[in-house]
Protein backbone atom coordinates (compact mmCIF):
# COMPACT_ATOMS: atom_id res chain seq x y z
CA UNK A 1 134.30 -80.71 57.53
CA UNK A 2 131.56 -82.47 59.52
CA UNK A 3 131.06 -79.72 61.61
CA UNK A 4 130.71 -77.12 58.78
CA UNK A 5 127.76 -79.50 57.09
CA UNK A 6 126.41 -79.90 60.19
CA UNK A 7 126.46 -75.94 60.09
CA UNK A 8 125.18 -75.55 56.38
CA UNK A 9 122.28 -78.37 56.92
CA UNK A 10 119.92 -75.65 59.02
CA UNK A 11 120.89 -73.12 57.03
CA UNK A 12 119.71 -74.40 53.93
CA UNK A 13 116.76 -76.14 55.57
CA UNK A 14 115.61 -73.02 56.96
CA UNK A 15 116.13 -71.19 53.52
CA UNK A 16 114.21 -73.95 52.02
CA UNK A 17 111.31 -73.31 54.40
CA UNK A 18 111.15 -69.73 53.61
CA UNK A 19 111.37 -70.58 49.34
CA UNK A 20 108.56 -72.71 50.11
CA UNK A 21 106.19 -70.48 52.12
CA UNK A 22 106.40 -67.81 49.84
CA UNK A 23 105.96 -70.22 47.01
CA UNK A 24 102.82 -71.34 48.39
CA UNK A 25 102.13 -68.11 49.42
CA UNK A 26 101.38 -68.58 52.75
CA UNK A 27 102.74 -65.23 53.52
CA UNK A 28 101.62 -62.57 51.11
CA UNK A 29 104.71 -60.71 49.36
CA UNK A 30 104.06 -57.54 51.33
CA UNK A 31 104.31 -59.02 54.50
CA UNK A 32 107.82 -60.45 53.10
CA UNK A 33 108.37 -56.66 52.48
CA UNK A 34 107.54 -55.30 55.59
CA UNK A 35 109.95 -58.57 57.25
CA UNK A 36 113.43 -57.46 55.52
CA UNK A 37 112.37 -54.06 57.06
CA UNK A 38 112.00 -54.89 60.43
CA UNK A 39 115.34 -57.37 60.17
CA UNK A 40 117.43 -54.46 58.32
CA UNK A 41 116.18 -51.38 60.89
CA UNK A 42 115.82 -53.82 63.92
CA UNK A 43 116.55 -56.94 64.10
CA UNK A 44 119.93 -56.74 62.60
CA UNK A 45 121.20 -53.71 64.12
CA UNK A 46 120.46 -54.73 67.60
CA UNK A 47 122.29 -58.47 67.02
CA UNK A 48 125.39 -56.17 66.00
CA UNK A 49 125.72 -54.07 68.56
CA UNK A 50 125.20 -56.38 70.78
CA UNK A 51 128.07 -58.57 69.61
CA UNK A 52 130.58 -55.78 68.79
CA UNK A 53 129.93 -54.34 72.61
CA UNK A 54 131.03 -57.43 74.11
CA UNK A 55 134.26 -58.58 71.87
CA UNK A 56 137.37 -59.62 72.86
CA UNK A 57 139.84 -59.27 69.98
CA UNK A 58 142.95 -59.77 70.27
CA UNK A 59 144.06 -57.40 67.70
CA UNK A 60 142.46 -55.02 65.26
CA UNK A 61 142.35 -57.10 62.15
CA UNK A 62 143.01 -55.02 59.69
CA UNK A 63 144.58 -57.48 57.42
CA UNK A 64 140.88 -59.44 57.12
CA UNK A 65 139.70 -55.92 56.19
CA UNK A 66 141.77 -55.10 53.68
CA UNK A 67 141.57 -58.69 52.25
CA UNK A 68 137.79 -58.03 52.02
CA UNK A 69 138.19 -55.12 50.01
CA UNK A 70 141.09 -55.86 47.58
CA UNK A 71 138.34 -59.18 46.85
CA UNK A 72 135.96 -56.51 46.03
CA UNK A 73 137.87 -54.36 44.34
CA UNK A 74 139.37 -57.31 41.87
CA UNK A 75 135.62 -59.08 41.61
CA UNK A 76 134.66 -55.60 40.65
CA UNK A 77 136.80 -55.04 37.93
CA UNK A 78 136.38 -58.21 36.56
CA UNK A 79 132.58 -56.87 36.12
CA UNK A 80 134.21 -54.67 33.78
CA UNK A 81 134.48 -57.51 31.07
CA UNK A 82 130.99 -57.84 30.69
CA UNK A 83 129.12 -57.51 27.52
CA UNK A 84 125.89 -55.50 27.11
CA UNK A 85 123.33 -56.88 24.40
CA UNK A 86 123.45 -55.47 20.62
CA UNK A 87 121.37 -52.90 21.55
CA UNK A 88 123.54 -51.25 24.41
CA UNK A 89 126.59 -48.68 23.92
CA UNK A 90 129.70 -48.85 25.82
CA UNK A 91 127.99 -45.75 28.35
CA UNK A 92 124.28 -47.69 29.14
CA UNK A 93 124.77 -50.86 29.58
CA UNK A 94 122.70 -52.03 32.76
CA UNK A 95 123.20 -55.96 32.71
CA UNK A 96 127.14 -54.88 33.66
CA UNK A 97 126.19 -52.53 36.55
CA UNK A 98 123.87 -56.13 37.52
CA UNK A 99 127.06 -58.18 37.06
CA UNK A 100 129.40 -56.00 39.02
CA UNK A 101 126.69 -55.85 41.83
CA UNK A 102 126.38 -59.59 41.94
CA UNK A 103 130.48 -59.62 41.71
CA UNK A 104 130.94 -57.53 45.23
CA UNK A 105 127.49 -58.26 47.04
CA UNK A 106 127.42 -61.21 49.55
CA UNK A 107 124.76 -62.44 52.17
CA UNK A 108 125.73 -61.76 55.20
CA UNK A 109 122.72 -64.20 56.82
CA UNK A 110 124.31 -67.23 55.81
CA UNK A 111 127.59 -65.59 56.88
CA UNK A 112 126.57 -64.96 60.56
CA UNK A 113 124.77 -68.33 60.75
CA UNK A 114 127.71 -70.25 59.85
CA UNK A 115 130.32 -68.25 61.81
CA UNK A 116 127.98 -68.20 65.07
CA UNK A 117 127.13 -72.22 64.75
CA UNK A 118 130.94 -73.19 64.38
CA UNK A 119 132.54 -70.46 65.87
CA UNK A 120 130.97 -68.75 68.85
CA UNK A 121 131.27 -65.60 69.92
CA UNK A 122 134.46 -64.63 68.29
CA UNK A 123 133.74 -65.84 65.26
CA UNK A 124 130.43 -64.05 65.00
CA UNK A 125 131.83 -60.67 66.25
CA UNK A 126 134.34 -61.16 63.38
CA UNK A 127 131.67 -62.09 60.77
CA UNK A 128 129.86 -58.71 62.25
CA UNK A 129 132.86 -56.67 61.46
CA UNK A 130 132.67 -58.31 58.06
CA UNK A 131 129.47 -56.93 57.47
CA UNK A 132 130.28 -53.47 58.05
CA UNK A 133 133.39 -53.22 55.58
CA UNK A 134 131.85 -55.48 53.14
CA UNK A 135 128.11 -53.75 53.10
CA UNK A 136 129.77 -50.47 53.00
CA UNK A 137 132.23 -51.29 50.10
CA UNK A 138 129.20 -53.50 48.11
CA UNK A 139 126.79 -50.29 48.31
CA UNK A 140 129.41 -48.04 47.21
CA UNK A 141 130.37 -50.10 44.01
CA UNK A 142 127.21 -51.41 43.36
CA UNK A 143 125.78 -47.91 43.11
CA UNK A 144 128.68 -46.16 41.17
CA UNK A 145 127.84 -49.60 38.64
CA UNK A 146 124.10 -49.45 38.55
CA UNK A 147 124.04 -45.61 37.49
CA UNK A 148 126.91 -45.55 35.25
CA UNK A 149 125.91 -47.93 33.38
CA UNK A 150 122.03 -47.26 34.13
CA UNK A 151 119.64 -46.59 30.85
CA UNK A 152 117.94 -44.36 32.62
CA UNK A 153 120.28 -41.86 33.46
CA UNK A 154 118.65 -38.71 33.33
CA UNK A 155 116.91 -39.90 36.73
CA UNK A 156 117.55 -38.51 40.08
CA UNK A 157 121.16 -39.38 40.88
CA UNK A 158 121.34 -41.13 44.02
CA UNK A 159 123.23 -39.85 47.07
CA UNK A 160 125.94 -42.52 47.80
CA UNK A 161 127.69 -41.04 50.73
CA UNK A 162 124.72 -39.47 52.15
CA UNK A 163 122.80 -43.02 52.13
CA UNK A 164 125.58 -44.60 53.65
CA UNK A 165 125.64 -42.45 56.91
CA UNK A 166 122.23 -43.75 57.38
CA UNK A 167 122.51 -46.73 56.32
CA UNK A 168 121.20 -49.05 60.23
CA UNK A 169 123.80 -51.25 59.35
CA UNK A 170 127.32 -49.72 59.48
CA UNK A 171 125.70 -47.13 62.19
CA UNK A 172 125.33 -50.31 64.40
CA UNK A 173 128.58 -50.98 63.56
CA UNK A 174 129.82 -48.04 64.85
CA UNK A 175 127.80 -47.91 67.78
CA UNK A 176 129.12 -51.08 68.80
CA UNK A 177 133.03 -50.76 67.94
CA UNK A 178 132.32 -47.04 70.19
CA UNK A 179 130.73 -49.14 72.81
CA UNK A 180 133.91 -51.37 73.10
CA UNK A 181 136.19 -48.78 72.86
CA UNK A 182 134.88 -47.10 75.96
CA UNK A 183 133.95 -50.67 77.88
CA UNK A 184 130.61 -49.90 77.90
CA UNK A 185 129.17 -53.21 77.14
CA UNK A 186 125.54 -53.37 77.41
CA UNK A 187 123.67 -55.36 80.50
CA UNK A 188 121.05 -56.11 82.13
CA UNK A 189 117.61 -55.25 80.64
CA UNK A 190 119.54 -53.34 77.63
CA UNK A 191 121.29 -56.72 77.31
CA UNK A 192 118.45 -59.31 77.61
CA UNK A 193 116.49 -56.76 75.27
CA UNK A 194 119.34 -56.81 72.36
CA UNK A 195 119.81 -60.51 73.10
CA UNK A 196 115.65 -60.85 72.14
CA UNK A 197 116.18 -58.72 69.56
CA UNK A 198 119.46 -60.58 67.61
CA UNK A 199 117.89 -64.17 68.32
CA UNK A 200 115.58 -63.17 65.77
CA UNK A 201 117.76 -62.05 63.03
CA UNK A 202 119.18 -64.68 61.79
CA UNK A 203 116.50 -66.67 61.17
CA UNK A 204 114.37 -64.58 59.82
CA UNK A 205 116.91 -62.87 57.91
CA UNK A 206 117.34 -66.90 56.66
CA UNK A 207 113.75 -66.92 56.09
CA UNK A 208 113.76 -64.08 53.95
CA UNK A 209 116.82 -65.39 51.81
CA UNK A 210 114.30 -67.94 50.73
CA UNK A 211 111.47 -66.01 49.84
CA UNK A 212 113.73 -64.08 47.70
CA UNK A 213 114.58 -67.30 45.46
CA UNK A 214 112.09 -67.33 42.26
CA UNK A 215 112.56 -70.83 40.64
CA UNK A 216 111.75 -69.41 37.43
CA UNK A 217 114.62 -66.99 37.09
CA UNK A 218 116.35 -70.41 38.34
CA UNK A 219 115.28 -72.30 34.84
CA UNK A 220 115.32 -69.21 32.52
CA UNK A 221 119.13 -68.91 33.30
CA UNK A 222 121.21 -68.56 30.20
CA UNK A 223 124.97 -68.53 29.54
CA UNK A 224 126.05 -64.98 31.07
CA UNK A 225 124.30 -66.19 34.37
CA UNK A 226 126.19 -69.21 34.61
CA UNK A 227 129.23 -67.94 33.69
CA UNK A 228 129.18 -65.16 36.21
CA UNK A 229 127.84 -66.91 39.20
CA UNK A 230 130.60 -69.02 38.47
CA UNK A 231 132.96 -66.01 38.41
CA UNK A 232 131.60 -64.55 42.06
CA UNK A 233 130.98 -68.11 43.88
CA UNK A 234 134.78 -69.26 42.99
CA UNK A 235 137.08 -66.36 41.89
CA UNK A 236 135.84 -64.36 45.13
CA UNK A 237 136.76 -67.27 47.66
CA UNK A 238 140.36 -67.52 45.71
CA UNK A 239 141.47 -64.18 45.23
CA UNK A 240 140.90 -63.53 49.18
CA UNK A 241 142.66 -66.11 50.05
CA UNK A 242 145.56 -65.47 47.89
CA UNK A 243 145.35 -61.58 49.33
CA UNK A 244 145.25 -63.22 52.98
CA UNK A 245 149.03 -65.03 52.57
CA UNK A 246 150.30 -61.42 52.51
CA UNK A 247 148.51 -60.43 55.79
CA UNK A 248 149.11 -63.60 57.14
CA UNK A 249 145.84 -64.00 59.00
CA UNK A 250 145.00 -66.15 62.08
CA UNK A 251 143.05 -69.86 61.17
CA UNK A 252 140.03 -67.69 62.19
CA UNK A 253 140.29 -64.88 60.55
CA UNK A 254 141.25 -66.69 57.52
CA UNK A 255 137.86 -69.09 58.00
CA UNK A 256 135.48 -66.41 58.48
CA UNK A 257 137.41 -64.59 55.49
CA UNK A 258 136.59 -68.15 53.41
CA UNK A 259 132.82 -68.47 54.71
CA UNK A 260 132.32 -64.71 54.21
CA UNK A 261 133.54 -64.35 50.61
CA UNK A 262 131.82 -68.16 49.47
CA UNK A 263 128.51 -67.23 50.31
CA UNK A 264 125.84 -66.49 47.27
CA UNK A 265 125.43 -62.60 46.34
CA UNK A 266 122.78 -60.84 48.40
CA UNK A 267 119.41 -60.71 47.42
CA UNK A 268 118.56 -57.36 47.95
CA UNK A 269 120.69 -56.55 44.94
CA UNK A 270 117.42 -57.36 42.77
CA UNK A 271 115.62 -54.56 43.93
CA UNK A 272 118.62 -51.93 44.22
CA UNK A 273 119.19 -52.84 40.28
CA UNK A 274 114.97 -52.37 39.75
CA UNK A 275 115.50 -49.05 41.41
CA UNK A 276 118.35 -47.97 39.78
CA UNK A 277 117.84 -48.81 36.14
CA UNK A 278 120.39 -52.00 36.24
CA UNK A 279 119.07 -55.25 34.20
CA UNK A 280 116.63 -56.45 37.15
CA UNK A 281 115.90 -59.86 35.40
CA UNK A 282 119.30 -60.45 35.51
CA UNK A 283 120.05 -59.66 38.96
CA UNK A 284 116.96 -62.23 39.87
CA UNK A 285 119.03 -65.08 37.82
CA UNK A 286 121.98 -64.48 39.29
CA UNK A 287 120.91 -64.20 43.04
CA UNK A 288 119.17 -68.01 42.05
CA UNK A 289 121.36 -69.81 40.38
CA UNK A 290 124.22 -68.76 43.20
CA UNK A 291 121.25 -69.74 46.33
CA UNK A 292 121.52 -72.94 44.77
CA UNK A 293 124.88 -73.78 43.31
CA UNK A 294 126.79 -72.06 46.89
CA UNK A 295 124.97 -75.15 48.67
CA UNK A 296 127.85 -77.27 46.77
CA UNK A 297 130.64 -74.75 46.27
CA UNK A 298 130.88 -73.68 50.22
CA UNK A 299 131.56 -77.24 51.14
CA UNK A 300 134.34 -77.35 48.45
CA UNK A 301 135.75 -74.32 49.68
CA UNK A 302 135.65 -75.19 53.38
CA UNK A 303 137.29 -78.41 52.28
CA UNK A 304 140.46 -76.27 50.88
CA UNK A 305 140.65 -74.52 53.86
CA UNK A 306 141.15 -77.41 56.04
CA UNK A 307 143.34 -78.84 53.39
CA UNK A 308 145.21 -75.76 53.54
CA UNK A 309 145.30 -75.86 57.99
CA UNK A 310 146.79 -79.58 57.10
């Protein structure tokens, strides 16, 4: 338990320091902008290629995939329950497209901080693969939400499936599973280049979490935010774990299944809803109130799971 504090301390620290910069705005929003750019078409690719190249699993873990997306699929549904204000129909109702988003999203920054810091290599090209199955899944559901439910749906539908085959993420993904398929792990000045290029993801991408905060969605926060971030920071954490006792898992599959599925939703899911006609302002209190409550309920959870080791 120690050790995953000791884990969580920087992480919040450094999220803390990016809240705080853009607070005082010592970095003007655009430049925030053209950051989560360079970290989503750069930065992050690179660190994932990088990793998936070089792993050493022992076995294709399909069971920690599927757990990943039965949670999904469950949190999803439960997204379903949600009620739209007095003024919305059962066909446009945008805060439940927000709510399933927030269900199914997660940030995969404090994911691959956490899983690198307490366990290395393997642990982090795990966390990587849980990026790729849980980003694909998230944009897939979060889309199908947002425009279903969307009030402005006479706009220009988006093209799911065309918008995943680009998307730099699960391209690195497959790059890098290819990569380690054939043995072709990358080295020398390839290697010391993608190594430059991943140091910087994390923290940055940490960075960026932080600057995404807004305090004032934080305080405005009524009674469908709470209740929802409570729904996605604890029923997420328990339903994969109860799906994980029928794929019987390893210890660390079954932590970086834990970490992965206790983390707050993503913050990016604030400006899919803007673009897609979902109830923004609702997205921005959710992604807030879970920044800030996850810094207690990850603990808890990592607590159960050593509970659970004995």
């Amino acid at each position: 338990m120690i050790a995953f504090l000791q884990a969580l301390l920087p992480v919040i620290l450094i999220v803390a320091v990016g809240w705080g910069l853009a607070e005082r705005k010592f970095i003007p929003d655009e430049a925030w902008r053209a950051f989560e750019r360079l970290v989503y078409f750069l930065f992050f690719p690179a660190l994932i290629i990088n990793v998936l190249a070089k792993a050493s699993f022992e076995k294709v873990p399909v069971g920690m995939a599927l757990t990943f997306i039965i949670a999904q699929i469950v949190l999803g549904l439960s997204g379903l329950l949600a009620r739209g204000s007095e003024r919305d129909n059962q066909s446009r109702n945008p805060r439940k497209g927000s709510i399933i988003q927030s269900n199914v999203r997660w940030n995969t920054f404090i994911g691959l901080s956490i899983a690198g810091a307490m366990f290395g290599e393997e642990g982090l090209a795990l966390m990587a693969l849980a990026v790729a199955i849980l980003t694909s899944f998230a944009n897939v559901i979060s889309v199908w939400a947002l425009t279903h439910y969307s009030e402005n749906k006479d706009g220009e539908k988006p093209r799911i499936w065309l918008d995943m085959s680009r998307n730099p993420l699960i391209l690195a993904c497959i790059a890098g599973i290819v990569l380690n398929l054939l043995g072709i792990a990358p080295s020398g000045v390839v290697e010391q280049s993608l190594d430059l290029l991943g140091q910087a993801t994390i923290a940055l991408g940490l960075l960026i979490v932080g600057a995404a905060i807004d305090v004032q969605s934080f305080r405005r926060a009524g009674s469908t935010t709470l209740i929802w971030s409570a729904v996605r920071l604890l029923c997420m954490p328990v339903v994969a774990f109860i799906v994980s006792m029928v794929f019987d898992l390893s210890e660390l599959e079954l932590a970086v299944v834990i970490v992965a599925t206790a983390t707050p939703t993503a913050s990016s899911g604030y400006i899919l809803a803007r673009q897609l006609g979902g109830d923004a302002t609702l997205s921005a209190n959710l992604i807030a109130v879970q920044s800030v409550a996850a810094i207690v309920t990850m603990p808890v959870f990592y607590m159960l799971y050593l509970t659970y080791l004995g």
